[in-house]
N, C-alpha and C. Protein backbone atom coordinates (compact mmCIF):
# COMPACT_ATOMS: atom_id res chain seq x y z
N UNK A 1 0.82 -1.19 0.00
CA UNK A 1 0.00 0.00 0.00
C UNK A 1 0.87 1.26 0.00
N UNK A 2 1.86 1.18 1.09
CA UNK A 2 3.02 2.57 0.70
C UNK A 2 3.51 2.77 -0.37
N UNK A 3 3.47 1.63 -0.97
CA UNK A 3 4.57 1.35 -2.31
C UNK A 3 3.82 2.43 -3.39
N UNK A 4 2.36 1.71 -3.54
CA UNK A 4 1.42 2.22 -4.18
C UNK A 4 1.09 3.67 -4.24
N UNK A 5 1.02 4.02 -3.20
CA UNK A 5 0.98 5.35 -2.45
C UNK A 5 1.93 6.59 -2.92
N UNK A 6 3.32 6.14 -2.96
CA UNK A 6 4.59 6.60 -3.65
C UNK A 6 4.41 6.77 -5.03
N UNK A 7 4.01 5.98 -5.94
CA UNK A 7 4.41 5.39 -6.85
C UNK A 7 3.16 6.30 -7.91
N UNK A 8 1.90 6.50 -7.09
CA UNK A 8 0.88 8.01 -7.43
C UNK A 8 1.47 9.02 -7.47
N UNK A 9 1.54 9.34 -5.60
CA UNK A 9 2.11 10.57 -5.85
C UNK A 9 3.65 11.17 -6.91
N UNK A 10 4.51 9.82 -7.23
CA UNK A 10 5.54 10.18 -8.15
C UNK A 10 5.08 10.52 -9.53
N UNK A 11 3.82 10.05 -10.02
CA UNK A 11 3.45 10.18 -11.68
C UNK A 11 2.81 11.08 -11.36
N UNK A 12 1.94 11.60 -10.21
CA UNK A 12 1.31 12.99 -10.14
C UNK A 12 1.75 13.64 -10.09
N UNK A 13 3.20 13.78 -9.90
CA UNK A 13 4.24 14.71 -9.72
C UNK A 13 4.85 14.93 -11.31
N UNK A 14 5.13 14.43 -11.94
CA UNK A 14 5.45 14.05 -13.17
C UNK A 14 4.65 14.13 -14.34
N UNK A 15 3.18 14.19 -14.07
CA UNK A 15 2.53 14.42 -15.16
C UNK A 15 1.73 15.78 -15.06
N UNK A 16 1.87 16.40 -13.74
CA UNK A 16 1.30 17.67 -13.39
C UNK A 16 1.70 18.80 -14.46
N UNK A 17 3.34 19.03 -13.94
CA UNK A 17 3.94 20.25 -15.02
C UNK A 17 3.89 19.78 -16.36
N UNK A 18 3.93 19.39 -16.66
CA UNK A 18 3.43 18.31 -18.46
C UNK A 18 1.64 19.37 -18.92
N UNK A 19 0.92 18.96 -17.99
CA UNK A 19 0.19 19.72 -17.65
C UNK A 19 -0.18 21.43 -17.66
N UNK A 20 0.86 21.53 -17.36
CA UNK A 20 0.42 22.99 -16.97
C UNK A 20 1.43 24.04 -17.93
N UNK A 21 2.46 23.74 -18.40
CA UNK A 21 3.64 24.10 -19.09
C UNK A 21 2.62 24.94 -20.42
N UNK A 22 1.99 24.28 -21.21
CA UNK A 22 1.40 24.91 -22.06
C UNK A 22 0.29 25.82 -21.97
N UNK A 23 -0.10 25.96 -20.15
CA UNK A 23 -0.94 27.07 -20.37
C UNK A 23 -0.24 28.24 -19.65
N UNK A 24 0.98 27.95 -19.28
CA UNK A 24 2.12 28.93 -19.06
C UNK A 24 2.62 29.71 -20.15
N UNK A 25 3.02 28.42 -21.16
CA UNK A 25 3.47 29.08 -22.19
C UNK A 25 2.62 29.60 -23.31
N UNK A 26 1.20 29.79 -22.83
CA UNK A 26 0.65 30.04 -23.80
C UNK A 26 0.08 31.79 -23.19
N UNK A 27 -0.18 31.73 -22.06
CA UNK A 27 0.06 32.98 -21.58
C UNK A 27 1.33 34.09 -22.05
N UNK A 28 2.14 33.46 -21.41
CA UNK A 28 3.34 34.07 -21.98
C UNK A 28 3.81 34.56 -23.57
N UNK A 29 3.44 33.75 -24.19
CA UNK A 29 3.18 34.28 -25.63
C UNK A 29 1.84 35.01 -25.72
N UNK A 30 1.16 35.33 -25.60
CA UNK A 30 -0.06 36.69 -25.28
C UNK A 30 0.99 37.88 -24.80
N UNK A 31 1.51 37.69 -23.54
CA UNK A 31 2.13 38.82 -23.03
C UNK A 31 2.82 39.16 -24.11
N UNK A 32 3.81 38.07 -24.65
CA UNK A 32 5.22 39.15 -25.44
C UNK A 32 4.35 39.21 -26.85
N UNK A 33 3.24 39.31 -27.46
CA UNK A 33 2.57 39.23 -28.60
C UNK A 33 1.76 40.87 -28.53
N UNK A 34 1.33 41.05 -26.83
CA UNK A 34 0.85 42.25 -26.74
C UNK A 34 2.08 43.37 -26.27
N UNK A 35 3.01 43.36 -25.77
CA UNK A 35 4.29 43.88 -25.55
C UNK A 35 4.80 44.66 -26.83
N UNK A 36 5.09 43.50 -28.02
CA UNK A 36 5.20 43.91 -29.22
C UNK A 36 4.66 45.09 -29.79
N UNK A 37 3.26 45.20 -29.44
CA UNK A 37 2.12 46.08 -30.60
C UNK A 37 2.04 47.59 -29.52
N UNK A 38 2.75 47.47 -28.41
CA UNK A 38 3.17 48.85 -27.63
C UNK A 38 3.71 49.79 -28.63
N UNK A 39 2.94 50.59 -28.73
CA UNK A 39 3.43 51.77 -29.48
C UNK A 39 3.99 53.29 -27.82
N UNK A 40 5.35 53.55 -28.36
CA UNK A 40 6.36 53.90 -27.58
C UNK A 40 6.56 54.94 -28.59
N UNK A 41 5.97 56.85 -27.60
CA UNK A 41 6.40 57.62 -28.31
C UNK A 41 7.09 58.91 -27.55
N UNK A 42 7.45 59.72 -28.31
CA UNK A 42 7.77 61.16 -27.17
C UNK A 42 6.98 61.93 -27.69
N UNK A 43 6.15 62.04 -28.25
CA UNK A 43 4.74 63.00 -28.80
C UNK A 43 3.90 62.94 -28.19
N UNK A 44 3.51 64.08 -27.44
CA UNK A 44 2.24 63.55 -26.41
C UNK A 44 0.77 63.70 -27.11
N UNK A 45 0.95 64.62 -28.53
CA UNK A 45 0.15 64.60 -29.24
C UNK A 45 -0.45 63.31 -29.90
N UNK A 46 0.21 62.42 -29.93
CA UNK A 46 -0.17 61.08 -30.31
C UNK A 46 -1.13 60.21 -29.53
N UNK A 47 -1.11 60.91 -28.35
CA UNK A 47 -2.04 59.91 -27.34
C UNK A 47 -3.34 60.88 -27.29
N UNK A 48 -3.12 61.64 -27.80
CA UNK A 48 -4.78 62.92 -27.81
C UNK A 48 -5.91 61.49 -28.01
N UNK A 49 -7.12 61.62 -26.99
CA UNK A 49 -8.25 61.32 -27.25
C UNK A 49 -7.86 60.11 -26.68
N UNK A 50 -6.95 59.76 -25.85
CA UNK A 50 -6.77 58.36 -24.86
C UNK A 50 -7.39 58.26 -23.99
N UNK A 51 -7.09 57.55 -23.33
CA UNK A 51 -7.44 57.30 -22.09
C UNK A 51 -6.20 56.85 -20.40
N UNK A 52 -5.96 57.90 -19.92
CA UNK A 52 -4.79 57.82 -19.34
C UNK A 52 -5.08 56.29 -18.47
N UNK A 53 -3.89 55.59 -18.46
CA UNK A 53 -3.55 54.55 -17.07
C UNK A 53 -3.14 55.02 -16.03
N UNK A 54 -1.80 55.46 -16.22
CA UNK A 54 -1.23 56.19 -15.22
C UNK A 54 0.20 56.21 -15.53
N UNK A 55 1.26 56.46 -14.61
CA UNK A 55 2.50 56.62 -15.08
C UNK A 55 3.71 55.44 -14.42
N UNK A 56 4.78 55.06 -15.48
CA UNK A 56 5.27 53.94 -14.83
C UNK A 56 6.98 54.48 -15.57
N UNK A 57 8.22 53.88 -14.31
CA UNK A 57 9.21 53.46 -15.09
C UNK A 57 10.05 52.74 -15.04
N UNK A 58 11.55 52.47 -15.73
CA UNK A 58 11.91 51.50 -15.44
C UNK A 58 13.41 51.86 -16.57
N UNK A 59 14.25 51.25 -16.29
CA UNK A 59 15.62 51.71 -17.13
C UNK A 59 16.06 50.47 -18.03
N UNK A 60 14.76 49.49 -18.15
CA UNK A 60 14.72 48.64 -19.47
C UNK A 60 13.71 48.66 -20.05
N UNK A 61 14.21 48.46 -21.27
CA UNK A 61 12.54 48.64 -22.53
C UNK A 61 11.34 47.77 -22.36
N UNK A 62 12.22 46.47 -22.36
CA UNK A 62 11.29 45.27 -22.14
C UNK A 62 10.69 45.18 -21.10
N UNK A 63 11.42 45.57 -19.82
CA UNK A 63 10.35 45.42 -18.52
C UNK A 63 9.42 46.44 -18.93
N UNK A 64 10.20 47.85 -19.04
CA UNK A 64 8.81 48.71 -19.10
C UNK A 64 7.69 48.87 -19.78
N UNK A 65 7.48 47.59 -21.44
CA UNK A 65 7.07 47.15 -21.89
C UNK A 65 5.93 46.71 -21.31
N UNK A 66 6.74 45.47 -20.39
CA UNK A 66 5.63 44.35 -19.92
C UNK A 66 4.98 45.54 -18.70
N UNK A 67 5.86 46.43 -17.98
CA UNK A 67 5.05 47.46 -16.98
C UNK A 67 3.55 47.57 -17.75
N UNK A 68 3.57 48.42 -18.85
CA UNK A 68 2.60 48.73 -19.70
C UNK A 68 1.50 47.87 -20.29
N UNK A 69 1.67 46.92 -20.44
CA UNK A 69 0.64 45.90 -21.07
C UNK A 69 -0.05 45.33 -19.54
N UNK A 70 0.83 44.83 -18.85
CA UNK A 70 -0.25 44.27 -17.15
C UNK A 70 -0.95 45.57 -16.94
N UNK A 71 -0.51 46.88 -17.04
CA UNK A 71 -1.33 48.22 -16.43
C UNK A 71 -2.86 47.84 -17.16
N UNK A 72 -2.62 47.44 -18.47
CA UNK A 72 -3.69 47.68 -19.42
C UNK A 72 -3.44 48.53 -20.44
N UNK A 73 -2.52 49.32 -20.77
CA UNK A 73 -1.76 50.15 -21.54
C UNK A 73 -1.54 49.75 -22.93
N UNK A 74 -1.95 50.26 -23.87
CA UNK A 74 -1.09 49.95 -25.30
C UNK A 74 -0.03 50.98 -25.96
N UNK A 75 -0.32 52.29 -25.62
CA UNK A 75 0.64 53.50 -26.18
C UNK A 75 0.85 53.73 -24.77
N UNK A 76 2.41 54.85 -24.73
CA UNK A 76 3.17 55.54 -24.01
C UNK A 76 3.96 56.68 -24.34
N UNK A 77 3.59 57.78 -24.05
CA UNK A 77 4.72 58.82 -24.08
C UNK A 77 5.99 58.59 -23.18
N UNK A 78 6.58 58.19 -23.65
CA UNK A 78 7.94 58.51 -23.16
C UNK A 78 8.83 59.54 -22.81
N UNK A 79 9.36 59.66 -21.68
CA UNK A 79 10.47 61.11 -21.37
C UNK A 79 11.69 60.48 -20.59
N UNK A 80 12.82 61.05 -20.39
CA UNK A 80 13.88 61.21 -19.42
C UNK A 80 13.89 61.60 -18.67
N UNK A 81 14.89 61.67 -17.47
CA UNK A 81 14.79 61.97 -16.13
C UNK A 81 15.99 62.42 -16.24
N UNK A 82 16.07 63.62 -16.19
CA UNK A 82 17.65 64.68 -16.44
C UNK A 82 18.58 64.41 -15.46
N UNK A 83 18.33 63.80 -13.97
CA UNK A 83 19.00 63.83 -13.03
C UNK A 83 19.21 61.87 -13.55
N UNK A 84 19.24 61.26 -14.20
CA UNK A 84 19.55 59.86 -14.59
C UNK A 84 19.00 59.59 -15.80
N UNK A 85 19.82 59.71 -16.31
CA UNK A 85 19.50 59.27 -17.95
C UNK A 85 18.78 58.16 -18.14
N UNK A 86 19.54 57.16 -17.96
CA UNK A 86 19.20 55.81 -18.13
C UNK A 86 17.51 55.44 -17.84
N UNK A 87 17.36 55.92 -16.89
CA UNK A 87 15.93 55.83 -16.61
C UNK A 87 14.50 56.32 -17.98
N UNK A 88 14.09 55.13 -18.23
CA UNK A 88 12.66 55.78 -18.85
C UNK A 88 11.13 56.21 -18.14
N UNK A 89 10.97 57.25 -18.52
CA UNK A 89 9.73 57.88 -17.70
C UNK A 89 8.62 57.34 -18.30
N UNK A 90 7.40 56.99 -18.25
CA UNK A 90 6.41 56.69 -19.39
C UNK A 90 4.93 57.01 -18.18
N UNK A 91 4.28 57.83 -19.35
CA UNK A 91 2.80 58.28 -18.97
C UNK A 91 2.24 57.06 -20.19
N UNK A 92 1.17 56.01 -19.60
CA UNK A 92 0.41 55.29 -20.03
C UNK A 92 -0.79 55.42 -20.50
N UNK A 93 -1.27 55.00 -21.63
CA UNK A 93 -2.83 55.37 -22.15
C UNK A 93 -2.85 54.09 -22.65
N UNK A 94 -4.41 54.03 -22.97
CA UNK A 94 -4.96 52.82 -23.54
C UNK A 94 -5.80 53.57 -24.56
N UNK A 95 -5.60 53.08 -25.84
CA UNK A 95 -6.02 54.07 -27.42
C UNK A 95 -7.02 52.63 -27.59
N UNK A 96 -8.45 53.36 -28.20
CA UNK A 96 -8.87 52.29 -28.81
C UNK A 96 -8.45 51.75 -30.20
N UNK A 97 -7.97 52.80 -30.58
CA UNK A 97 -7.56 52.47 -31.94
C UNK A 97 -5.80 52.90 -32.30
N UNK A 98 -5.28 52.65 -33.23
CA UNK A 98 -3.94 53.41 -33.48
C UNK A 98 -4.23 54.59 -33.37
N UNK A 99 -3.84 55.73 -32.49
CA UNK A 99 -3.65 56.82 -32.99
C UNK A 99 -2.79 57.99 -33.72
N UNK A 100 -3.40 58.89 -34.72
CA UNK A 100 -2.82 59.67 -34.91
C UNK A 100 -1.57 58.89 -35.74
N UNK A 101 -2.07 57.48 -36.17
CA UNK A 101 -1.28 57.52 -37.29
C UNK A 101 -0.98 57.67 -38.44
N UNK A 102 0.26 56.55 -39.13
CA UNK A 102 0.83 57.39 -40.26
C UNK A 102 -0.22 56.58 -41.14
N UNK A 103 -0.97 57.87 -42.07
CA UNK A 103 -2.11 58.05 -43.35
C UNK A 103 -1.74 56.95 -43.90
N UNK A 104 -2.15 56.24 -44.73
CA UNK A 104 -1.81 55.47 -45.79
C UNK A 104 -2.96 56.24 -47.04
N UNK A 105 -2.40 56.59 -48.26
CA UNK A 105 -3.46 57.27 -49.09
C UNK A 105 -4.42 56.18 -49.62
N UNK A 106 -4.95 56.33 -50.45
CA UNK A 106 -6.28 55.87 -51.17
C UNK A 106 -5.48 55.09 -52.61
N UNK A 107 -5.83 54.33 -52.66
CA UNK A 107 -4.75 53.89 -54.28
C UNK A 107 -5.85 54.91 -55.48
N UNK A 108 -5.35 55.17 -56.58
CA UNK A 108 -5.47 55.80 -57.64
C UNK A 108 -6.96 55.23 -58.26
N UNK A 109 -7.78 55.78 -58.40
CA UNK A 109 -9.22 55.06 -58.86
C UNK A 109 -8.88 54.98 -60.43
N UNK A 110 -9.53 54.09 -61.01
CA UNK A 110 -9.43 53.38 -62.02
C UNK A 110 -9.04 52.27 -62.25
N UNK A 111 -8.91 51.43 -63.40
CA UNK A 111 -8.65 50.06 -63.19
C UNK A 111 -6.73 50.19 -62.99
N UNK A 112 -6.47 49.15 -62.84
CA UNK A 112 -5.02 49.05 -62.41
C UNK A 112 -4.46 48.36 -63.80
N UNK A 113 -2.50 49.01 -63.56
CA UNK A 113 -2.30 48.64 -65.15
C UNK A 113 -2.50 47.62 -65.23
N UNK A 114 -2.30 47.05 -66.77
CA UNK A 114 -1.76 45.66 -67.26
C UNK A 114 -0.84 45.23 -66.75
N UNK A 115 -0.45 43.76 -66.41
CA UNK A 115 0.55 42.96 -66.45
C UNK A 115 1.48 43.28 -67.32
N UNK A 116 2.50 43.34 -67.25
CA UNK A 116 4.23 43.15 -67.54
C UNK A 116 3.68 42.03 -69.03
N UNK A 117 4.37 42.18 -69.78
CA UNK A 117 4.31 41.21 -71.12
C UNK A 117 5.48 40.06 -70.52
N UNK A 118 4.63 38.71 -70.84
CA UNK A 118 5.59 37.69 -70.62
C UNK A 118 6.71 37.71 -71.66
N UNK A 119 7.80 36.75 -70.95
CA UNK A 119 8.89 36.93 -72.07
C UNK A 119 9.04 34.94 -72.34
């Protein structure tokens, strides 16, 4: 019966993190997937019509990254701290949409050229 006893708790032990590893790592890829799409600016005009989080910093990109995405944050103005460089300052917003970005025009109305002549 001890034997038995052991011999559970060892495969429960063993098949647990097996278990759980992929909803770790599947979290974790969310985080660095939303980390990524952080738009990081020094224009404070860019965040017009946000919605502030609040303010966070940190003297690495990536942490202050992940600072920003757990806040709920997707854009950041960014500043320095004159008395320590190294340090990044960041005022946090959450944009519903991209803001204030770059236009892409309208393509040219009419039909589009011909194909290239085969050779």
């Amino acid at each position: 019966m001890k034997t038995r006893t052991l011999c559970l708790i060892a495969l429960l032990g063993s098949v647990t993190p097996a278990l759980l590893l992929p909803v770790t790592s599947a979290r974790g890829d969310d985080e660095l997937n939303a980390m990524s799409r952080v738009r990081l600016t020094t224009e404070p005009s860019l965040a017009a019509g946000c919605t502030r989080v609040g303010a966070m910093s940190d003297d690495n990109i990536k942490d202050l990254r992940r600072k920003i995405v757990r806040a709920g944050g997707n854009t950041a103005v960014i500043s320095f701290n004159t008395m320590e460089m190294s340090m990044l300052l960041a005022e946090v917003f959450r944009c519903s949409a991209t803001p204030n970005g770059p236009s892409i025009p309208q393509p040219p109305a009419g039909a589009p050229p011909p194909p290239p002549p085969a050779r």
